[in-house]
Protein backbone atom coordinates (compact mmCIF):
# COMPACT_ATOMS: atom_id res chain seq x y z
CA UNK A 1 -9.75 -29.10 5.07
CA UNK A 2 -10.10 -30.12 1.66
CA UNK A 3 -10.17 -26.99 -0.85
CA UNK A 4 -13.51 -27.62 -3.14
CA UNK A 5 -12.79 -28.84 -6.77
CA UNK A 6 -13.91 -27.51 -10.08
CA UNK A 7 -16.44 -24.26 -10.61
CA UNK A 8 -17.62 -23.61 -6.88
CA UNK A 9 -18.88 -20.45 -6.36
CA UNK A 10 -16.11 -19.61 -3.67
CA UNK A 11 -12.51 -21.11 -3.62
CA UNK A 12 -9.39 -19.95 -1.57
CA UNK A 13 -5.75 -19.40 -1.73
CA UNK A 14 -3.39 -19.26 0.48
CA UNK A 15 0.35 -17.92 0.84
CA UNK A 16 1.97 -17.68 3.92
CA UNK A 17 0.01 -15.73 6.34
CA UNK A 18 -2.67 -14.34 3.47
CA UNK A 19 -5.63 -16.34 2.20
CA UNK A 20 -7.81 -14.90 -0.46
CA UNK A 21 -11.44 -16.04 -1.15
CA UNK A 22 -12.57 -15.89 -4.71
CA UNK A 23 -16.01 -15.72 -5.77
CA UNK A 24 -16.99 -17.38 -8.93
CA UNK A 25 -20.66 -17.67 -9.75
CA UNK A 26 -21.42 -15.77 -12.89
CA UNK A 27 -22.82 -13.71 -14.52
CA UNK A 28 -22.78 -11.22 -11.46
CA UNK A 29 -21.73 -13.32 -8.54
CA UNK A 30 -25.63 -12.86 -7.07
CA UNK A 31 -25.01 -13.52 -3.11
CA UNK A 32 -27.45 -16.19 -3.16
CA UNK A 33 -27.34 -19.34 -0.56
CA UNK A 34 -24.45 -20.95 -2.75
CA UNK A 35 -21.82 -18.04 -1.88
CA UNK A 36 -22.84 -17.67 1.17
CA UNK A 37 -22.43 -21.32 2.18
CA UNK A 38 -19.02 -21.02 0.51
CA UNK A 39 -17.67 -18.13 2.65
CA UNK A 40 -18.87 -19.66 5.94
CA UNK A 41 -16.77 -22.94 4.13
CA UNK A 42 -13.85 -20.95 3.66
CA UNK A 43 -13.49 -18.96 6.86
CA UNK A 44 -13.40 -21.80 8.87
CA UNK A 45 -10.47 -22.78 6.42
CA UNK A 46 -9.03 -19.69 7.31
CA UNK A 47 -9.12 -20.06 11.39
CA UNK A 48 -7.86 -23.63 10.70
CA UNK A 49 -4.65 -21.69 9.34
CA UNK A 50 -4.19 -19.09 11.27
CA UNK A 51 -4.43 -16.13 8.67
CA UNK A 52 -3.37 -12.77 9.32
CA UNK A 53 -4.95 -11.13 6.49
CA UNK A 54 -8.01 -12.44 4.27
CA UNK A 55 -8.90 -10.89 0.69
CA UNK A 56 -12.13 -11.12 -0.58
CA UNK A 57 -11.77 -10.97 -4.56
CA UNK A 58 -13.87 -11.67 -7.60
CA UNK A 59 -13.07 -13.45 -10.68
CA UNK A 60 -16.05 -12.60 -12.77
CA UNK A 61 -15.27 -10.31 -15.31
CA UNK A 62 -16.55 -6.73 -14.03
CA UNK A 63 -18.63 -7.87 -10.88
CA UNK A 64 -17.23 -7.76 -7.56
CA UNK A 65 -20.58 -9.20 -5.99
CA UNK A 66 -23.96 -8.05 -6.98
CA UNK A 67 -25.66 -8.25 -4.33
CA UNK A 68 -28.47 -10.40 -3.06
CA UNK A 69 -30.00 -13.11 -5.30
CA UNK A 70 -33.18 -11.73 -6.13
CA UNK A 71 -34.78 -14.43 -8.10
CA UNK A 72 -34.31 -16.48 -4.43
CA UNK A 73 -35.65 -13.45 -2.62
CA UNK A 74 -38.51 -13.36 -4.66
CA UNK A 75 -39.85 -16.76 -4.06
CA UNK A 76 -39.31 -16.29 0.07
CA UNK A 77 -42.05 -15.20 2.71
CA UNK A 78 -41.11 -13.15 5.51
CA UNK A 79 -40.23 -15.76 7.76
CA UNK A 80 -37.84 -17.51 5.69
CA UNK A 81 -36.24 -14.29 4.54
CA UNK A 82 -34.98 -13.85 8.54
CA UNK A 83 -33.03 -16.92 7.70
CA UNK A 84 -31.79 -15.78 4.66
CA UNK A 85 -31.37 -12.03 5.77
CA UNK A 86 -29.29 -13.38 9.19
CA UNK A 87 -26.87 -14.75 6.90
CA UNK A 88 -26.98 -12.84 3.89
CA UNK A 89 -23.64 -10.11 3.09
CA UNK A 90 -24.96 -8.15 -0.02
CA UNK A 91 -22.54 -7.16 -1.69
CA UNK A 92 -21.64 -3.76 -0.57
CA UNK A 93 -22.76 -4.86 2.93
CA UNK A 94 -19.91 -7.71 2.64
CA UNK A 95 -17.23 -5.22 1.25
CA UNK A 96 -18.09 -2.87 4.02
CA UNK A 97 -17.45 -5.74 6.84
CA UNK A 98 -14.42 -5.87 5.60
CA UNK A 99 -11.68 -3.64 6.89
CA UNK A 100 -10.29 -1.61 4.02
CA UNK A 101 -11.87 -1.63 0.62
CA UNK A 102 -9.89 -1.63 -2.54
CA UNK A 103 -11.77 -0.63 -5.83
CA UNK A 104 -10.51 -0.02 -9.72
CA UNK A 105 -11.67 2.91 -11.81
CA UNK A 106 -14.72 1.22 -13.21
CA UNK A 107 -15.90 0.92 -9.66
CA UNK A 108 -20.07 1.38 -9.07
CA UNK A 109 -21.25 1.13 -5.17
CA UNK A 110 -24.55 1.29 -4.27
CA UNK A 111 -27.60 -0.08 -1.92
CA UNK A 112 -30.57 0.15 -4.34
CA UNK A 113 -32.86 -1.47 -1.96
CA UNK A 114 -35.53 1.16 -1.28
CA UNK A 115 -35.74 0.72 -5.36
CA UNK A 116 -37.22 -2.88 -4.31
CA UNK A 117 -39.34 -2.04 -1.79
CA UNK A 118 -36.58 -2.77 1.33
CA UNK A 119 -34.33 -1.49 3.43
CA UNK A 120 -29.94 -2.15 3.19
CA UNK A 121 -29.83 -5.14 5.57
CA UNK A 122 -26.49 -7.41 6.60
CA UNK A 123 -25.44 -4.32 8.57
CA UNK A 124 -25.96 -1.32 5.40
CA UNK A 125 -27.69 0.69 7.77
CA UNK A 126 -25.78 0.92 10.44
CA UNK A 127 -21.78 0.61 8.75
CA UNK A 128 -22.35 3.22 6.14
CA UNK A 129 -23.19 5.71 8.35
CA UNK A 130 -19.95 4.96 10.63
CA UNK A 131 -17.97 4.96 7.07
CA UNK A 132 -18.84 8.13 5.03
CA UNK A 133 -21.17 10.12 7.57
CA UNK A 134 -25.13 10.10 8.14
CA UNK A 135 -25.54 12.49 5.57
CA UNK A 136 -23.67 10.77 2.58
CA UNK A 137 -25.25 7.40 3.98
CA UNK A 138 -28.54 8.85 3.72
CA UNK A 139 -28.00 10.29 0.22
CA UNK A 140 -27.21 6.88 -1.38
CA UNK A 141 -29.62 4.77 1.17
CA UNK A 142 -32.77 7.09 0.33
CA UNK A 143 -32.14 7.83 -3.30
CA UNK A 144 -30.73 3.50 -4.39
CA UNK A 145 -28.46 5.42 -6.28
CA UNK A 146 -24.60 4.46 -7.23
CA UNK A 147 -21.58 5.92 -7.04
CA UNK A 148 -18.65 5.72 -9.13
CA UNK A 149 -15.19 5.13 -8.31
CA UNK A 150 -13.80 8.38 -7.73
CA UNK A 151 -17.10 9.80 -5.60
CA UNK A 152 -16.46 6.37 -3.76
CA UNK A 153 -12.95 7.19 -2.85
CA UNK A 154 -13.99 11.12 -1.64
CA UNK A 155 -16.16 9.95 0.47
CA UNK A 156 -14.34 7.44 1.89
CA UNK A 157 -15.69 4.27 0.92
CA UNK A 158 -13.21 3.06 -0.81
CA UNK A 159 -9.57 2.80 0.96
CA UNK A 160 -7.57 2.40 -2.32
CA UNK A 161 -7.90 2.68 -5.72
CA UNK A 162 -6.42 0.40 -8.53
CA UNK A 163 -3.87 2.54 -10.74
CA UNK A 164 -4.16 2.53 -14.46
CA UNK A 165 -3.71 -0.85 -16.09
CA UNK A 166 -3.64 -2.52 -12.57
CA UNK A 167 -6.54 -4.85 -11.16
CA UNK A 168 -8.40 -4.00 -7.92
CA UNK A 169 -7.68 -7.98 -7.06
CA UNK A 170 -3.73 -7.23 -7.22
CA UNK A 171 -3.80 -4.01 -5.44
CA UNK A 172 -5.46 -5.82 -2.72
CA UNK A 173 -2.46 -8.30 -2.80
CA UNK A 174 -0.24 -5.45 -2.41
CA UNK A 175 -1.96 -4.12 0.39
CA UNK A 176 -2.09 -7.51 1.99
CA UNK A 177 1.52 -7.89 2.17
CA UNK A 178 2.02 -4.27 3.65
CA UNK A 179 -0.54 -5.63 6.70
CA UNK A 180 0.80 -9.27 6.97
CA UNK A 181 4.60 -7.59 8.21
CA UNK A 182 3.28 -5.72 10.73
CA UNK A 183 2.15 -6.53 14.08
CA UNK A 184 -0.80 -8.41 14.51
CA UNK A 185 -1.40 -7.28 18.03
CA UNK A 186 -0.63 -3.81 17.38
CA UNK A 187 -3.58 -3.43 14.27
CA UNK A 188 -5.66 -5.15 16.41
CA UNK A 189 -5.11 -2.40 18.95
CA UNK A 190 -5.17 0.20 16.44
CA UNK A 191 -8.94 -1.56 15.43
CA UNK A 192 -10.11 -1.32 19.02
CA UNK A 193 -8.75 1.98 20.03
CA UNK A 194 -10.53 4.01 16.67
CA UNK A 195 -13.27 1.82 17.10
CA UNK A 196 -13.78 3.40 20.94
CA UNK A 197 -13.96 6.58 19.56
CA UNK A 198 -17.38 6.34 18.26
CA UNK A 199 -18.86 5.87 21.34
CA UNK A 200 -16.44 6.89 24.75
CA UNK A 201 -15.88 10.85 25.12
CA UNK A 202 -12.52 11.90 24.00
CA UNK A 203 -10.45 11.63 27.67
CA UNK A 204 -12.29 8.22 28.38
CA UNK A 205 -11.27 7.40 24.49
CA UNK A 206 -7.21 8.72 25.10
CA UNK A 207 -7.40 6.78 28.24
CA UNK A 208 -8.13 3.47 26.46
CA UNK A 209 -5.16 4.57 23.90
CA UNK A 210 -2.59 4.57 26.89
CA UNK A 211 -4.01 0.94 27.95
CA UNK A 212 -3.49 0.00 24.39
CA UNK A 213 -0.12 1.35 24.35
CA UNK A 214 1.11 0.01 27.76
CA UNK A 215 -0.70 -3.62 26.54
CA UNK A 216 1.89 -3.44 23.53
CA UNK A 217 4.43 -3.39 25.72
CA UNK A 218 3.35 -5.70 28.49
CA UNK A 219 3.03 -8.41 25.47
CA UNK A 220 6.83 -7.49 24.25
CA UNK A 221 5.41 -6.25 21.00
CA UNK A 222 6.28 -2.65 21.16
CA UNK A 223 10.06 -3.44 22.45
CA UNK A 224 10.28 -6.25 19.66
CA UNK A 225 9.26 -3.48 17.31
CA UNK A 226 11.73 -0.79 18.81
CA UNK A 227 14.40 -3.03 19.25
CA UNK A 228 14.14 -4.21 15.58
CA UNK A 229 14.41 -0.51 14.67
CA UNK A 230 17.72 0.49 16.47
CA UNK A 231 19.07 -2.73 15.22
CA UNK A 232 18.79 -1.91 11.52
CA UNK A 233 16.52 -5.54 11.55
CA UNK A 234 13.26 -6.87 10.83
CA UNK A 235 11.21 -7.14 13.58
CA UNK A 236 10.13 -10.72 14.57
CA UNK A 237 6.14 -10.05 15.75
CA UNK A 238 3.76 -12.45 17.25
């Protein structure tokens, strides 16, 4: 697949196992049909390849994404904002589909939709809740309020944060390349097993951690893994 030329509003790079999708349409990267049409663009790129690990980054200068494109919103009915709203990733909604966040110290999160007259769609609803607690969710959900960086990181909605004279986009690197040596199957597992907890009672949940475990070593990852250890070598994972 051909990587679009020129200003698009999302481009992608790739290096080895790792491609990043940057968004580009300023002033505030506004997740209007544009970036959205780019993303669905450049994850197929990304199954084409294969990647391991995908970073979503911005290049506009103090906007990760923000948020919905209200000018298009504004000019929809309620029917053709199901089409828009099935797609659409605001922009904390799309950060929060992601895995692990990564923010700097000028970090602001919010979902100001009640301020508009809706309700966090893409998902807010029901992720936040499962990421910081109902509470917390319902704090910033009911109020539209945001929170800066360090709040974010307290409460858990951010995973790292940028140190001092370092970008959010190159910490993100950084953590890329700690997750693209390890074992695909065995994150996966580790994704499937916490993700049980929320909803199977704690033996049913430990039971599905054995299966995971025994799965790991059915596949050869685990004795690749411990083999590699005792060896003093890296380990050579699906």
């Amino acid at each position: 697949m051909t990587q679009p030329q020129g200003r698009e509003p999302v481009t992608w790079n790739r290096d080895g196992a790792i491609v990043e999708f940057v968004l580009d349409r300023p002033p505030a990267n506004a997740l209007g049909p544009e970036i959205i049409t780019g993303l669905h663009t450049a994850m197929d790129y990304a199954q084409t390849v294969d990647a391991k690990v995908i970073v979503v980054a911005s290049v506009v200068d103090g906007f990760f994404a923000a948020g919905a494109d209200i000018k298009h919103m504004s000019a929809i009915d309620a029917a053709s904002f199901r089409g828009y709203g099935d797609a659409l990733r605001g922009a904390l909604e799309l950060a929060m589909a992601c895995t692990l966040r990564v923010g700097a110290a000028s970090a602001r999160l919010g979902l100001p939709e009640v301020k508009l007259g809706l309700i966090p769609g893409a998902g807010g609803t029901q992720r936040l809740p499962r990421l910081i607690g109902r509470g917390r969710a319902l704090d910033l959900m009911l109020t539209g309020r945001q929170v800066e960086a360090d709040e974010a990181f307290w409460i858990g909605l951010i995973d790292r944060f940028a140190e001092p004279g370092t970008t959010a986009r190159a910490t993100a690197w950084r953590l890329a390349r700690e997750l693209e040596a390890a074992s695909t199957p065995a994150q996966l597992a580790v994704v499937r097993t916490v993700d049980a907890a929320y909803d199977r009672p704690l033996p049913d949940g430990l039971r599905f951690e054995v299966e995971q475990v025994q799965d790991l070593f059915e596949r050869g990852e685990a004795l690749e893994g411990l083999r590699a250890f005792v060896n003093k070598r890296t380990p050579e994972f699906a």
